[in-house]
C-alpha atoms as a PDB file:
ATOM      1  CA  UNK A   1       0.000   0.000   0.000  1.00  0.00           C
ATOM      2  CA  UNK A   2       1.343   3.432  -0.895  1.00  0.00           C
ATOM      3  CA  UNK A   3       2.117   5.207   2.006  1.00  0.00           C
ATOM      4  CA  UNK A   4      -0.534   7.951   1.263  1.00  0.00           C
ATOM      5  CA  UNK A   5      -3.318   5.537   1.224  1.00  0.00           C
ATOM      6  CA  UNK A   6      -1.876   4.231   4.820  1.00  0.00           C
ATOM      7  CA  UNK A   7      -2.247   7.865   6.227  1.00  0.00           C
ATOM      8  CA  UNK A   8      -5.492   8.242   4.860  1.00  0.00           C
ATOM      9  CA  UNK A   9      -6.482   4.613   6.269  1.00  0.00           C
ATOM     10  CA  UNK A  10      -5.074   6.109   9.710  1.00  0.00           C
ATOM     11  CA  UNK A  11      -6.982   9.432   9.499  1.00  0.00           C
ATOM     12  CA  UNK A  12     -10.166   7.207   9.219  1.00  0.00           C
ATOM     13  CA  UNK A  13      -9.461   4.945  11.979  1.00  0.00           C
ATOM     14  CA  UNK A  14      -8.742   1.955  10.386  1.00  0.00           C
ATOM     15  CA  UNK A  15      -5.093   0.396   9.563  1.00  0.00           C
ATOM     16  CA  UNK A  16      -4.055  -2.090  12.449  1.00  0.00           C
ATOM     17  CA  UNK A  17      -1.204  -3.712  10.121  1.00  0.00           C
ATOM     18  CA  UNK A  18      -2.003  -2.153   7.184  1.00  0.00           C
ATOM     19  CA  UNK A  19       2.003  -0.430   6.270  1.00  0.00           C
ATOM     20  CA  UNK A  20       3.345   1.997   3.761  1.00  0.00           C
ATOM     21  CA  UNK A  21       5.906   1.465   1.170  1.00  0.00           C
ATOM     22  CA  UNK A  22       8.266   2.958   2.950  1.00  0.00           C
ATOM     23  CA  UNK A  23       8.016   2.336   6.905  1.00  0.00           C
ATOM     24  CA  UNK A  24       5.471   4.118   7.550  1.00  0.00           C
ATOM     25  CA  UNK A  25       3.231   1.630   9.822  1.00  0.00           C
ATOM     26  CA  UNK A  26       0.409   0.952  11.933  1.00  0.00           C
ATOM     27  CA  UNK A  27      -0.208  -1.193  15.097  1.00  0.00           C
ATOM     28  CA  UNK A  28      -3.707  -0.793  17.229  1.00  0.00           C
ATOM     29  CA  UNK A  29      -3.092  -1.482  20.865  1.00  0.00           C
ATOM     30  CA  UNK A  30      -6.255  -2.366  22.797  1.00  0.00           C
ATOM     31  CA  UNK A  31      -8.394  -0.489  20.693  1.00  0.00           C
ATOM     32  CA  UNK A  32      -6.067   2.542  19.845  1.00  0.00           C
ATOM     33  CA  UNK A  33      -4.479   3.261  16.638  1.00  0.00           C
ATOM     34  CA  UNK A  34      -0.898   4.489  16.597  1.00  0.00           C
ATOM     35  CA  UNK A  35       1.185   4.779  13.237  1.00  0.00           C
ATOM     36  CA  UNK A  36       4.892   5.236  13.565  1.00  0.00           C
ATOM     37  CA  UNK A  37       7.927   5.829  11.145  1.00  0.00           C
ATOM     38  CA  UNK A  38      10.516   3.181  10.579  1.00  0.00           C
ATOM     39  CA  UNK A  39       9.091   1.291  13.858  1.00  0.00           C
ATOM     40  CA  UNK A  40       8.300   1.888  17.597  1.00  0.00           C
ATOM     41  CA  UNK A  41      11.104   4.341  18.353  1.00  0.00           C
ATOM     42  CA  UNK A  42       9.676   7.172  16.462  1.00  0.00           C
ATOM     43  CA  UNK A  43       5.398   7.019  16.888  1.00  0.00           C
ATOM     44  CA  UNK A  44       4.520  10.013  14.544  1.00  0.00           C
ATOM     45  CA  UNK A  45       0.662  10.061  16.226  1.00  0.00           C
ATOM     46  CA  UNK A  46      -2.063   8.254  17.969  1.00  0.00           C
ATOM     47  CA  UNK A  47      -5.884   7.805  17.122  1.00  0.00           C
ATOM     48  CA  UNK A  48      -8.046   7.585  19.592  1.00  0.00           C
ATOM     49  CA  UNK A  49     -12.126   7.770  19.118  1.00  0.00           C
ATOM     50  CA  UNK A  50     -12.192  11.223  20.455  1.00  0.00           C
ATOM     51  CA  UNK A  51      -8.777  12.881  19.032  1.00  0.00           C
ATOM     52  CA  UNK A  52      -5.681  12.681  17.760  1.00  0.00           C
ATOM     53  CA  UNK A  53      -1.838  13.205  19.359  1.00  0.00           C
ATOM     54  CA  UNK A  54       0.802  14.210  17.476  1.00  0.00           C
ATOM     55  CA  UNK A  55       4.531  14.113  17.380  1.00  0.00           C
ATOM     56  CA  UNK A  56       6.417  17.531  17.147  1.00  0.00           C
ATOM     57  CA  UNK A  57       9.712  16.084  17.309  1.00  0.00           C
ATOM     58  CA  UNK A  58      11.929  16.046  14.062  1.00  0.00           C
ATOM     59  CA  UNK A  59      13.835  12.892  13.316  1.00  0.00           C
ATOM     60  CA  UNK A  60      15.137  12.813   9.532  1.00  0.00           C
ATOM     61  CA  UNK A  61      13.953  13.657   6.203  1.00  0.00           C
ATOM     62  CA  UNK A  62      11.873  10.704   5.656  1.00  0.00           C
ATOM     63  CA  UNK A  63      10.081  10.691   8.703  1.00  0.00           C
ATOM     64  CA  UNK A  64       9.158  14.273   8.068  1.00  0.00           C
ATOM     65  CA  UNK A  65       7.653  13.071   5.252  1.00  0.00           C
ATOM     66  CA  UNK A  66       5.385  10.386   6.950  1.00  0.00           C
ATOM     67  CA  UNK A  67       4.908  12.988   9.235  1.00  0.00           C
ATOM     68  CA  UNK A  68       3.384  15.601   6.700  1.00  0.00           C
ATOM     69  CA  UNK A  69       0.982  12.784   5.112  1.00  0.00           C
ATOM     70  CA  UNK A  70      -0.188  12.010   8.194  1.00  0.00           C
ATOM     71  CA  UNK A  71      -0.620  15.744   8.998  1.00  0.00           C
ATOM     72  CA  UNK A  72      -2.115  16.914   5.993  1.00  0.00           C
ATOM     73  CA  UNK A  73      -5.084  14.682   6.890  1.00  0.00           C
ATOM     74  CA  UNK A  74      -5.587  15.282  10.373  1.00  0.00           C
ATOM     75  CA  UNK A  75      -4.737  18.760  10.971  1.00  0.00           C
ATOM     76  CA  UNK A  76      -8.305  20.107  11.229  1.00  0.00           C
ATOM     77  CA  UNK A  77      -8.660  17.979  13.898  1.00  0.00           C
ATOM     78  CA  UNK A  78      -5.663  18.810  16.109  1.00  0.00           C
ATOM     79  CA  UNK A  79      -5.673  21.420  18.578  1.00  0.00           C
ATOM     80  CA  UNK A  80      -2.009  23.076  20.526  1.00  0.00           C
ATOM     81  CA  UNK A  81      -2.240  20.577  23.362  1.00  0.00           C
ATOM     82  CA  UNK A  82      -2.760  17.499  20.722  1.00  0.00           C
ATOM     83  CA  UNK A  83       1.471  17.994  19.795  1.00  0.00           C
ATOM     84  CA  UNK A  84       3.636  16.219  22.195  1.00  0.00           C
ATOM     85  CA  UNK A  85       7.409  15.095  22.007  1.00  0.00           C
ATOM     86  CA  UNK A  86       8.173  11.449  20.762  1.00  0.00           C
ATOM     87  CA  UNK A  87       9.213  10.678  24.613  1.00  0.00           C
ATOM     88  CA  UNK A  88       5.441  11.988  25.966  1.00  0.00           C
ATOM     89  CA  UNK A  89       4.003  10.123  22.760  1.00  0.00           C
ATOM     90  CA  UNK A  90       5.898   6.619  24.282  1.00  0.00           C
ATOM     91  CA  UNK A  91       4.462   6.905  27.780  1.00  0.00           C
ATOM     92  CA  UNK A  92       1.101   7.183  26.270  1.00  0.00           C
ATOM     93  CA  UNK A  93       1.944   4.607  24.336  1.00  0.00           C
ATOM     94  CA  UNK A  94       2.592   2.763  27.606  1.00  0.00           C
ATOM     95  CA  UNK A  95      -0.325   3.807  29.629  1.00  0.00           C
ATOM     96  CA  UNK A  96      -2.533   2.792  26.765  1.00  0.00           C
ATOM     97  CA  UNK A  97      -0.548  -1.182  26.799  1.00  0.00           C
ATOM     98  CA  UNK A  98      -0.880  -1.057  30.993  1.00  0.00           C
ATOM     99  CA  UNK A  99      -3.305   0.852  31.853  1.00  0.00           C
ATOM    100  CA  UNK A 100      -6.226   0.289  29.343  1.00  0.00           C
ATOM    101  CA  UNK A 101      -6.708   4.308  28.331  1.00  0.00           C
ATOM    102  CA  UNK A 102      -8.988   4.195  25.692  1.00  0.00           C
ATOM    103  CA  UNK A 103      -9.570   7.991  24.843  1.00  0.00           C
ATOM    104  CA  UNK A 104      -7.942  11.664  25.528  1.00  0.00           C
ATOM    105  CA  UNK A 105      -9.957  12.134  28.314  1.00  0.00           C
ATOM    106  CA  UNK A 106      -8.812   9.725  30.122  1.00  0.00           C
ATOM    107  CA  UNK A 107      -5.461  10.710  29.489  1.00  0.00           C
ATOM    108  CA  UNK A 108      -6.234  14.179  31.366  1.00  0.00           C
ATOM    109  CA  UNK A 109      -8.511  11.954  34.150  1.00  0.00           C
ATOM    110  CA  UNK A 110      -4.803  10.175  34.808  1.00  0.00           C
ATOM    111  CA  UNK A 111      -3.041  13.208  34.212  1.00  0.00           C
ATOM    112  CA  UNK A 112      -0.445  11.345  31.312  1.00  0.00           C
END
């Protein structure tokens, strides 16, 4: 799948496997979408059903690349708190594997 088509497929919630042509690639994690560049050190954003997170980190040319498809369909949807750094981006990543968050909101109710 050409990597636009996997941005687009994350944008509309869907993608769990579903990987670019060029390392751009998706993983849901109990429930949650999260789509990440060249693999789990660098997650470029997170879907959840009421919002998206995004990564305002820089990492290399390519990834800035994944980054701006991904962007280019979400960014109506993002507001200044939605961008967080690739190390905030992990421990959500982490309290959505441990402690079942399922949403944004609950990331505030836990304060993450």
């Amino acid at each position: 799948m050409k990597n636009e088509q996997t941005a687009k497929a994350f944008s509309a919630g869907y993608g769990d496997g579903i990987n670019g042509t060029k390392n751009l690639i998706t993983e849901e994690i109990n429930g949650v979408l999260v789509i990440y560049s060249y693999g789990s050190h660098f997650p470029i954003s997170i879907k959840f059903d009421d919002g998206f997170l995004f990564n305002k980190d820089g990492y290399s040319q390519s990834t800035t690349q994944h980054k701006n498809l991904i962007l280019a369909n979400i960014k109506d949807q993002l507001s200044d708190g939605d961008f967080m750094t690739t190390q905030e981006l992990k421990q959500v990543i982490d309290a959505i594997k441990y402690n079942s968050v399922r949403s944004k909101a609950e990331l505030v109710e836990q304060k993450i």
